[in-house]
Protein backbone atom coordinates (compact mmCIF):
# COMPACT_ATOMS: atom_id res chain seq x y z
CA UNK A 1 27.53 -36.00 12.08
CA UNK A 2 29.60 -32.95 12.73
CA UNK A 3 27.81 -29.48 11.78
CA UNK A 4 29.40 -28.01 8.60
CA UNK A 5 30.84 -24.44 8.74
CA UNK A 6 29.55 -22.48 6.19
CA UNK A 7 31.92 -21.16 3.67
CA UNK A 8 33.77 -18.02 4.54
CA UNK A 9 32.20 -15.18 1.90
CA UNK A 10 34.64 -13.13 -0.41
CA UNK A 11 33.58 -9.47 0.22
CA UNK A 12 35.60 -7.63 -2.60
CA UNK A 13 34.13 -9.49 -5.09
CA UNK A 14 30.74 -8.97 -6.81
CA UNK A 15 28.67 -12.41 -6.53
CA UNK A 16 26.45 -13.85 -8.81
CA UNK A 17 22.37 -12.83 -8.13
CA UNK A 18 23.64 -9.85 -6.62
CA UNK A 19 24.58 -7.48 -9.11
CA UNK A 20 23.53 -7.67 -12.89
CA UNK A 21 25.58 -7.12 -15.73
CA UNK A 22 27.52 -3.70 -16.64
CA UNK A 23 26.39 -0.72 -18.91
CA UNK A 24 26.94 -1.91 -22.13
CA UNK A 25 26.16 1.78 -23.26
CA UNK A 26 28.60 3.19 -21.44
CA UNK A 27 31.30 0.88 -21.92
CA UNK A 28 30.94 0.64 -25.65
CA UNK A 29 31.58 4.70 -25.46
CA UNK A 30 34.97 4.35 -23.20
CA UNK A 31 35.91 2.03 -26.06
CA UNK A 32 35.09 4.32 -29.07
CA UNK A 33 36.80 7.50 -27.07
CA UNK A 34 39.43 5.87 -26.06
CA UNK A 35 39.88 4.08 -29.75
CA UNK A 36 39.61 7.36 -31.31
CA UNK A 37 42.40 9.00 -28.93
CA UNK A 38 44.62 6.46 -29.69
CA UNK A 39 44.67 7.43 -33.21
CA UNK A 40 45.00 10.55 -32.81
CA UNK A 41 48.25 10.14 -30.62
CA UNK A 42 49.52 8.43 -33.52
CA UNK A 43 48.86 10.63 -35.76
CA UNK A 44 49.30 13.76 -34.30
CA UNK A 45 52.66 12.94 -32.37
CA UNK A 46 55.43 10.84 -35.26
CA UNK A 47 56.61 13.92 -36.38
CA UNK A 48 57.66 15.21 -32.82
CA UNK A 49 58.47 11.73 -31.89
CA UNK A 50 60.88 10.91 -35.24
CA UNK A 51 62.34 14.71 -34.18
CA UNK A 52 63.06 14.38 -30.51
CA UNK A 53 63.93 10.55 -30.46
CA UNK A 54 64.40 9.66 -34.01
CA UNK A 55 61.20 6.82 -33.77
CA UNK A 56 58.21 7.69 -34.77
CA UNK A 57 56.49 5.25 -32.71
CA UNK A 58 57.93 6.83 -29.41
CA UNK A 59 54.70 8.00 -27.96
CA UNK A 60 52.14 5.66 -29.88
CA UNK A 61 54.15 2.51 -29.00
CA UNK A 62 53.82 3.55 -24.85
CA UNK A 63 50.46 5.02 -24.98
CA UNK A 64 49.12 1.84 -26.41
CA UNK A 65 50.60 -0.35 -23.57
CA UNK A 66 49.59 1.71 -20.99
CA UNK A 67 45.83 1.12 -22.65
CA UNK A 68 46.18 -2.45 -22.99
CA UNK A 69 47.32 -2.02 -19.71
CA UNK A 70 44.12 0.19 -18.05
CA UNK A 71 41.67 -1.80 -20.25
CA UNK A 72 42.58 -4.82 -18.60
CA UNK A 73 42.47 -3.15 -14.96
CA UNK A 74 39.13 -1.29 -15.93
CA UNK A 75 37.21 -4.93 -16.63
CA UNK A 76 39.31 -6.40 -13.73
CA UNK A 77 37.53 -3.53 -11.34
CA UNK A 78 34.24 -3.90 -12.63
CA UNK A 79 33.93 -7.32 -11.09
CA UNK A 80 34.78 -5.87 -7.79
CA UNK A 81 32.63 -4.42 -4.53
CA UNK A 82 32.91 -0.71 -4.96
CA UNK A 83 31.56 -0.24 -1.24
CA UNK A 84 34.98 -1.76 -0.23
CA UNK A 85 36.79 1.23 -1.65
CA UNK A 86 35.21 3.36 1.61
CA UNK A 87 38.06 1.50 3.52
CA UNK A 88 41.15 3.13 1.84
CA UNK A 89 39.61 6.74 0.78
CA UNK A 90 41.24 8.18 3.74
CA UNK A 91 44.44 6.59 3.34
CA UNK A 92 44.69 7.72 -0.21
CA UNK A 93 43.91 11.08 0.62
CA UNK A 94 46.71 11.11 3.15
CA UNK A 95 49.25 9.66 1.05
CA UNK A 96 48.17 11.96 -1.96
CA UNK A 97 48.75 15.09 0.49
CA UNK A 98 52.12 13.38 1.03
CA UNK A 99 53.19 12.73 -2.10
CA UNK A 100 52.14 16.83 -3.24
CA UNK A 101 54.31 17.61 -0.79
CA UNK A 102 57.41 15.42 -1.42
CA UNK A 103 57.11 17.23 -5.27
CA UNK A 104 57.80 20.18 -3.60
CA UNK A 105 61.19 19.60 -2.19
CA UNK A 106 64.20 20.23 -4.49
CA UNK A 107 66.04 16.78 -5.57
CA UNK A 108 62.82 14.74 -5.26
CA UNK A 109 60.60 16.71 -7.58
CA UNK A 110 61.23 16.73 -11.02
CA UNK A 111 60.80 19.85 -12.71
CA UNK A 112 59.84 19.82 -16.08
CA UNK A 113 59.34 23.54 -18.46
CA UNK A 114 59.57 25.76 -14.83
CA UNK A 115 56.57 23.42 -13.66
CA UNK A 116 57.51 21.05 -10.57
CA UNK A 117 54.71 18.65 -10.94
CA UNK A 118 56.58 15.31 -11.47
CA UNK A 119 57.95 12.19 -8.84
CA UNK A 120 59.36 9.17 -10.42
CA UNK A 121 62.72 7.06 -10.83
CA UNK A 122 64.86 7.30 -14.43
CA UNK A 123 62.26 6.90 -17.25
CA UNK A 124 59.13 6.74 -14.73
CA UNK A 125 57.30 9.91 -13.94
CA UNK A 126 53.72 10.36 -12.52
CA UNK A 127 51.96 13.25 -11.44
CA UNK A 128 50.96 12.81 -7.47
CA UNK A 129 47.55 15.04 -8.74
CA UNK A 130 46.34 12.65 -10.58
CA UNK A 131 46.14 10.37 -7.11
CA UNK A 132 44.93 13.65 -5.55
CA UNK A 133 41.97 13.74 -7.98
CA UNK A 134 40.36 10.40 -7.55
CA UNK A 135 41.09 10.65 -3.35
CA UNK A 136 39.19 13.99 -3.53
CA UNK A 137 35.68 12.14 -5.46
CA UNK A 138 36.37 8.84 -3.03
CA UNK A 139 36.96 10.90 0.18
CA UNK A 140 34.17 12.91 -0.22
CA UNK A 141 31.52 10.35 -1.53
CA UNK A 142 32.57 8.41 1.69
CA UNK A 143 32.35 11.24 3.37
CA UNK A 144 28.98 12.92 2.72
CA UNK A 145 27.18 9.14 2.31
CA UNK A 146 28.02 8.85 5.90
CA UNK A 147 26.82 12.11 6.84
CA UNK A 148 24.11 12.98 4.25
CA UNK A 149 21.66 13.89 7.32
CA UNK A 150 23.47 16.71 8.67
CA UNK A 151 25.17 18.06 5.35
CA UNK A 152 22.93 21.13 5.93
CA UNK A 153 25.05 21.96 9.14
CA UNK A 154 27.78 24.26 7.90
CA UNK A 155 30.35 22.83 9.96
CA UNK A 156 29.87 18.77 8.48
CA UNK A 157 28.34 20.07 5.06
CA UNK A 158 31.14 23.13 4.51
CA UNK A 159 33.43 23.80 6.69
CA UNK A 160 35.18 20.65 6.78
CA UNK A 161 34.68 19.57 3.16
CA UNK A 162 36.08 22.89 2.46
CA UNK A 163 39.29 22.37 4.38
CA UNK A 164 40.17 19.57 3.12
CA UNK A 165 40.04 20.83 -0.55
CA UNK A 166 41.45 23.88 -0.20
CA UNK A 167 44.43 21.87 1.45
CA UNK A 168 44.85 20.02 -1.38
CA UNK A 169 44.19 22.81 -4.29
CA UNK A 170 46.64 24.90 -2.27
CA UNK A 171 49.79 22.07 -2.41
CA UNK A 172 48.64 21.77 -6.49
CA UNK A 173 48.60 25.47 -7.40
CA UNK A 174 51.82 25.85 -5.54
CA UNK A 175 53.76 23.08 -8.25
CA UNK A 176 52.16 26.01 -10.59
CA UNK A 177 49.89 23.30 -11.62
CA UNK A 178 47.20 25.87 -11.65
CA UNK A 179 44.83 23.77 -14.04
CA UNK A 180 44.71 21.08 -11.81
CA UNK A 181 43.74 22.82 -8.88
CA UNK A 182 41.30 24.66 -10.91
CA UNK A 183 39.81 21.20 -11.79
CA UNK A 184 40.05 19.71 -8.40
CA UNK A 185 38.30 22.76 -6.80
CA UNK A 186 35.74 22.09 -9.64
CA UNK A 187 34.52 18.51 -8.44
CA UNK A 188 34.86 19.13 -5.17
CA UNK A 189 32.32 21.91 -5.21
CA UNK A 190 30.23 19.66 -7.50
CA UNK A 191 30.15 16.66 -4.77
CA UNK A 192 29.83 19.75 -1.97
CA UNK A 193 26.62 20.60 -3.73
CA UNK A 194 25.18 17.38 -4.49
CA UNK A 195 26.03 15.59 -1.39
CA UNK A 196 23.16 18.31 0.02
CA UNK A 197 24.89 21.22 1.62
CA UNK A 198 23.48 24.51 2.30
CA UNK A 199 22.70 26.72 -0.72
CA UNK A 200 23.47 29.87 1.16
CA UNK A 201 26.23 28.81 2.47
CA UNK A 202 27.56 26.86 -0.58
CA UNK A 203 27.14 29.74 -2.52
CA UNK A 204 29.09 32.42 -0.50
CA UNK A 205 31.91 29.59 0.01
CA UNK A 206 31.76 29.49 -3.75
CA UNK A 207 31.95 33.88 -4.49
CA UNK A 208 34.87 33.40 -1.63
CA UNK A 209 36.82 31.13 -4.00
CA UNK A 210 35.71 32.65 -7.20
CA UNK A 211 37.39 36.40 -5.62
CA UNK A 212 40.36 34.33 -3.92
CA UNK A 213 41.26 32.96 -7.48
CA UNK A 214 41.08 36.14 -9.21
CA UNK A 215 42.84 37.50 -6.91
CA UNK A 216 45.19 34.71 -7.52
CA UNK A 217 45.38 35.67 -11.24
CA UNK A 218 45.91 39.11 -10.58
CA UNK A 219 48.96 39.22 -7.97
CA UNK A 220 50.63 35.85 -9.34
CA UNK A 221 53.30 36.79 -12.06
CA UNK A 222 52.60 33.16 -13.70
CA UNK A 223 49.20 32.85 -13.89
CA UNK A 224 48.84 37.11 -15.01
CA UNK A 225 50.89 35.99 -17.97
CA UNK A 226 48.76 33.73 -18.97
CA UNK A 227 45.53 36.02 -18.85
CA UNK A 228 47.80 38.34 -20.68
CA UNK A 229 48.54 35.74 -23.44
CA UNK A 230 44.88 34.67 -23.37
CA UNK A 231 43.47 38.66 -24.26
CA UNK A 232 46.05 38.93 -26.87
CA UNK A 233 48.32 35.95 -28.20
CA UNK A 234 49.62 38.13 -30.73
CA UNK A 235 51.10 40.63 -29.18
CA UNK A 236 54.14 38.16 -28.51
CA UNK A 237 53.41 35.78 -31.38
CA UNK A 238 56.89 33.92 -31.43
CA UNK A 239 56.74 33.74 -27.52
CA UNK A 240 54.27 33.29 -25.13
CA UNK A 241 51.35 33.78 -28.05
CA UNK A 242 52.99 30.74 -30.11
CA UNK A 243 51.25 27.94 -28.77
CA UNK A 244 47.79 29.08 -29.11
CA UNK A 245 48.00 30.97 -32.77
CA UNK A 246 49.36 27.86 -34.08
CA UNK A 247 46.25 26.60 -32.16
CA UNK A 248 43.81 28.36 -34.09
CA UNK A 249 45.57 28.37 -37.31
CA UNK A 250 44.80 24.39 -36.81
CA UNK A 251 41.45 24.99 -36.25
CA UNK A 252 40.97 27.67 -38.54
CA UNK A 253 42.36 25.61 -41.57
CA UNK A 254 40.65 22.17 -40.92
CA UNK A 255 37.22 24.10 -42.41
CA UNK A 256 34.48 21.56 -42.28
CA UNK A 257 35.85 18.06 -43.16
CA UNK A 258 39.57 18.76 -42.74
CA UNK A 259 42.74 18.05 -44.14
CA UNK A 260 42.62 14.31 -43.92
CA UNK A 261 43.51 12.09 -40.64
CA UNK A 262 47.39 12.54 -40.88
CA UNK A 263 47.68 15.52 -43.20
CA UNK A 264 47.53 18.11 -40.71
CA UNK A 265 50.72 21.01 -41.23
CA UNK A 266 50.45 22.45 -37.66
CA UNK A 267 51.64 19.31 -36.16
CA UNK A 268 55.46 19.30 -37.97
CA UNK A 269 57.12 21.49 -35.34
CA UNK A 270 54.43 24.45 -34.93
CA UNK A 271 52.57 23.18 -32.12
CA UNK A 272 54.77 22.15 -29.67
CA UNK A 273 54.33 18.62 -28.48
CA UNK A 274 50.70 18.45 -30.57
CA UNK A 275 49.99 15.10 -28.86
CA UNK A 276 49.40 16.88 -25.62
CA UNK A 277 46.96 19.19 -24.13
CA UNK A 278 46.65 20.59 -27.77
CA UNK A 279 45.96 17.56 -29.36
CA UNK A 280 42.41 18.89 -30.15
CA UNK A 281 43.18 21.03 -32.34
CA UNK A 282 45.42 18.71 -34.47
CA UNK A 283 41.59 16.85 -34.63
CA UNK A 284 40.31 20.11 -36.01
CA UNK A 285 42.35 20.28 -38.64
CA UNK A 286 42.46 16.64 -39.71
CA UNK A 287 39.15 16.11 -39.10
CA UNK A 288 37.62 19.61 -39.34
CA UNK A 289 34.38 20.94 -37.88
CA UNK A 290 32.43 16.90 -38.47
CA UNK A 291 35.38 15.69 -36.51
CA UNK A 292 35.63 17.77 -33.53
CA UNK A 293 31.61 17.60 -32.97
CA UNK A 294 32.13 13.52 -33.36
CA UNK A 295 34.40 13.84 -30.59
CA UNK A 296 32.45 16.59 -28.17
CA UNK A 297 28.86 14.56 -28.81
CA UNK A 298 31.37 11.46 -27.93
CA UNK A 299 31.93 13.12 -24.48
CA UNK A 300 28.44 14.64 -24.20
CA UNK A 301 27.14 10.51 -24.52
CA UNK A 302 29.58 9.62 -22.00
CA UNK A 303 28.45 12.21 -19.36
CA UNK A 304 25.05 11.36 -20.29
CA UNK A 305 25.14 8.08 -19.79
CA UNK A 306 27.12 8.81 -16.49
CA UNK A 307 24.58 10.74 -14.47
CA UNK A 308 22.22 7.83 -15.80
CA UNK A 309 24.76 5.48 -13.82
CA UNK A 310 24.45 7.83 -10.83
CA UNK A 311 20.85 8.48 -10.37
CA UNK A 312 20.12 4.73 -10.58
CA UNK A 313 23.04 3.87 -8.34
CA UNK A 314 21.47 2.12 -5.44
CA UNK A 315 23.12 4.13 -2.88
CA UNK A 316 24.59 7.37 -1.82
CA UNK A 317 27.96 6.76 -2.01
CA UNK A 318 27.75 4.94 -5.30
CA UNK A 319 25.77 7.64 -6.71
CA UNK A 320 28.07 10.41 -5.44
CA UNK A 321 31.56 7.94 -6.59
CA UNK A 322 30.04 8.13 -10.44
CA UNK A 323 29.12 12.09 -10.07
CA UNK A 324 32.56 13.15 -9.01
CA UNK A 325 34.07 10.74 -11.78
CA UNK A 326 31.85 11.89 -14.30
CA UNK A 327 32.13 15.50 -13.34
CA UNK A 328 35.97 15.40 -13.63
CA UNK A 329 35.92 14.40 -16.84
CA UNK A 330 33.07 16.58 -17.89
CA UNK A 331 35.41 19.75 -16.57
CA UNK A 332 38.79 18.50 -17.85
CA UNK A 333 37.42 17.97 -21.32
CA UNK A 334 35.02 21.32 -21.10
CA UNK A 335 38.21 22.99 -19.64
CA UNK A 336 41.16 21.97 -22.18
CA UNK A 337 38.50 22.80 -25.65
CA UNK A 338 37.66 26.13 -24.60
CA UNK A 339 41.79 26.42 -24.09
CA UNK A 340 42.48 25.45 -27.27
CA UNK A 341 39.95 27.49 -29.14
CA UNK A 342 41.71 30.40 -26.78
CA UNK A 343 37.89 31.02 -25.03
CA UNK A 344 40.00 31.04 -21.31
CA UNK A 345 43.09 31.75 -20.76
CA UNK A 346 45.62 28.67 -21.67
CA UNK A 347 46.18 26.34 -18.46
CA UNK A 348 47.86 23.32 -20.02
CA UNK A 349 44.97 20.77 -18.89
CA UNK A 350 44.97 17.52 -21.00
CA UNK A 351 41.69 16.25 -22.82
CA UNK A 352 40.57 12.92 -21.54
CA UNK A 353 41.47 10.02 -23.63
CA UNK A 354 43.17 11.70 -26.08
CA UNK A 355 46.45 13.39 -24.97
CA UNK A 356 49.11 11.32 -24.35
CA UNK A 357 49.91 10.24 -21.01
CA UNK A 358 50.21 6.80 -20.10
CA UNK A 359 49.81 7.61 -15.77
CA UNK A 360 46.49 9.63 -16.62
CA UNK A 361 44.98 7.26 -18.76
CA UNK A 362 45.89 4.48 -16.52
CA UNK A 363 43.79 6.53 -13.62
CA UNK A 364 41.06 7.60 -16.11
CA UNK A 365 40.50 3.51 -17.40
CA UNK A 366 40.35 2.98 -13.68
CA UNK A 367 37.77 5.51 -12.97
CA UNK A 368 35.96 4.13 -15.74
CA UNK A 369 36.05 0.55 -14.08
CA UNK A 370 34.88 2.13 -10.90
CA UNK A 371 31.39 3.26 -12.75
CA UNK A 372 30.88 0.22 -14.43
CA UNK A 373 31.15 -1.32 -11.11
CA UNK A 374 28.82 0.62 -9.55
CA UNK A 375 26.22 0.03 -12.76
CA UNK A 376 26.00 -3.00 -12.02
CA UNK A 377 24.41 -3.00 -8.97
CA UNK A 378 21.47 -0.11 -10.73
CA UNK A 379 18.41 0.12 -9.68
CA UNK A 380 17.38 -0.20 -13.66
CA UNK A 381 16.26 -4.03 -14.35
CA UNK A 382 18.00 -3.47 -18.11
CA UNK A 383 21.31 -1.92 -18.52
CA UNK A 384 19.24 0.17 -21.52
């Protein structure tokens, strides 16, 4: 009888007995953030949308296909091997650095509002930094998983960590895409720290880039303006202090239950494009004070639940993948509330989930699918 061959194992895919089920917990919380962004893209954006393109559907109608569209590749990744992502974080990394470039050069990049942050073909346009930002947290989980032993060594745990971020934070902040590098700099030091390096030398990397960036803000033109804007918006109130007083008027009249989901005043024409990186504030006033702390104990939940996902993660790299995801959104959201209530100086970073974007919530639902993925292989024998 001729010996049978045993069957030829699929590694991308996560088998049964080997993994249990995903975090309900934190799935049921992508749903419920991502639900309530949804409406308030709708809500906050028909009046700009009837005015620019005469539907009021415009944005609502494309953000909702591009969630349909990320739920369906968030469950699809969850069913995947995350360890098999280790194979193409270098290659994303080097076509991320590519792409930042190719915005750059005049006729390839599109420039939108003085900003050259855009590729894409007629209707199409993504931002190459959102690729940078998830090659950054796989690149560097890869990275210090492998080398975890010797992160103390300033060369492996520093130096060359370091490199590559300022590389890439450099080719962002020169699109003047300042928030972004801000919030790529931010996770990266975040991994840099976890993944065990030096805390002397950490630290003095970190004063080095805290002094480079101010110095940043103080000889750069752009970003001066907006520290400028940030001290006192109204000094040029129909200019460069527009955006955020109509900001804080939103806030300021929403009071502690709000105007009523679709009532807001702020939204018809006085904040421009409200369904943006402003959108919180539209929240504010529909939903006053109850609704914006539903939303930041949403995101609070979510982060929880994250570092939950991470510390049970049954190894390094899995652990250090949900860290850097978590930690980006922790920052981006931290980062774009404390804009709108003007506590930093404005640097037109979107708030997970809810501004409109169909590329960044398409990267953000896979991100998600990534951390599911990796809960399912916890250490915890319930997914409580």
């Amino acid at each position: 009888m001729a010996e049978q061959r045993p069957k030829k194992q699929n590694k991308w895919f996560v088998k049964k007995g080997e993994a249990g089920g995903i975090d309900i917990v934190f799935l049921i919380l992508v749903l419920c953030l991502l639900g309530f962004g949804l409406v308030m893209v709708a809500s906050s954006s028909y009046v700009a949308a009837l005015h620019k393109y005469g539907d009021s559907y415009h944005y609502i109608s494309r953000q909702l296909i591009f969630a349909v569209v990320g739920l369906v590749v968030m469950l699809l990744v969850t069913v995947f091997d995350y360890h098999q992502l280790r194979r193409f974080s270098l290659a994303l990394l080097i076509v991320s650095v590519i792409l930042l470039v190719l915005v750059l050069i005049p006729g390839i990049g599109i420039k939108v509002n003085g900003a050259r942050r855009w590729l894409g073909f007629g209707s199409f346009r993504f931002q190459p930094s959102e690729i940078a930002k998830l090659a950054i947290i796989l690149v560097f989980a890869s990275y210090m998983a492998a080398n975890y032993k010797r992160m103390k060594e300033f060369k492996v745990g520093i130096l060359l960590p370091a490199a590559v971020l300022l590389l890439v934070c450099g080719l962002v902040a020169v699109e003047t895409h300042v928030s972004g590098a801000i919030l790529i700099f931010c996770v990266g030091a975040v991994l840099i720290f976890v993944g065990g390096a030096s805390l002397k030398w950490f630290l003095g990397i970190g004063a080095t880039g805290v002094v480079a960036l101010a110095g940043f803000a103080i000889l750069t033109p752009y970003a001066k303006g907006r520290i400028t804007t940030w001290l006192n918006p109204f000094a040029d109130p129909t200019g460069d202090g527009f955006q955020t007083i109509q900001s804080l008027y939103a806030i300021g009249s929403g009071g502690l239950l709000g105007l009523g989901l679709g009532q807001s005043r702020q939204k018809y024409l006085y904040i421009p494009e409200p369904q943006n990186d402003y959108i919180f504030s539209i929240v504010c006033e529909e939903l006053g004070f109850i609704g914006a702390m539903m939303v930041i104990v949403l995101f609070v939940l979510l982060i929880w639940r994250g570092f939950v996902i991470a510390y049970h993660a049954r190894d390094k790299f899995g652990s250090l993948l949900v860290v850097g995801i978590i930690s980006r959104v922790a920052v981006q959201a931290i980062l774009n509330i404390a804009v709108v209530t003007n506590s930093i100086p404005p640097t037109g970073i979107s708030l997970p989930f809810f501004s409109y974007g169909g590329t960044a919530l398409l990267m953000l639902l896979f991100e998600m699918g990534i951390v599911l993925a990796v809960s399912r292989y916890s250490r915890l024998e319930t997914n409580e």
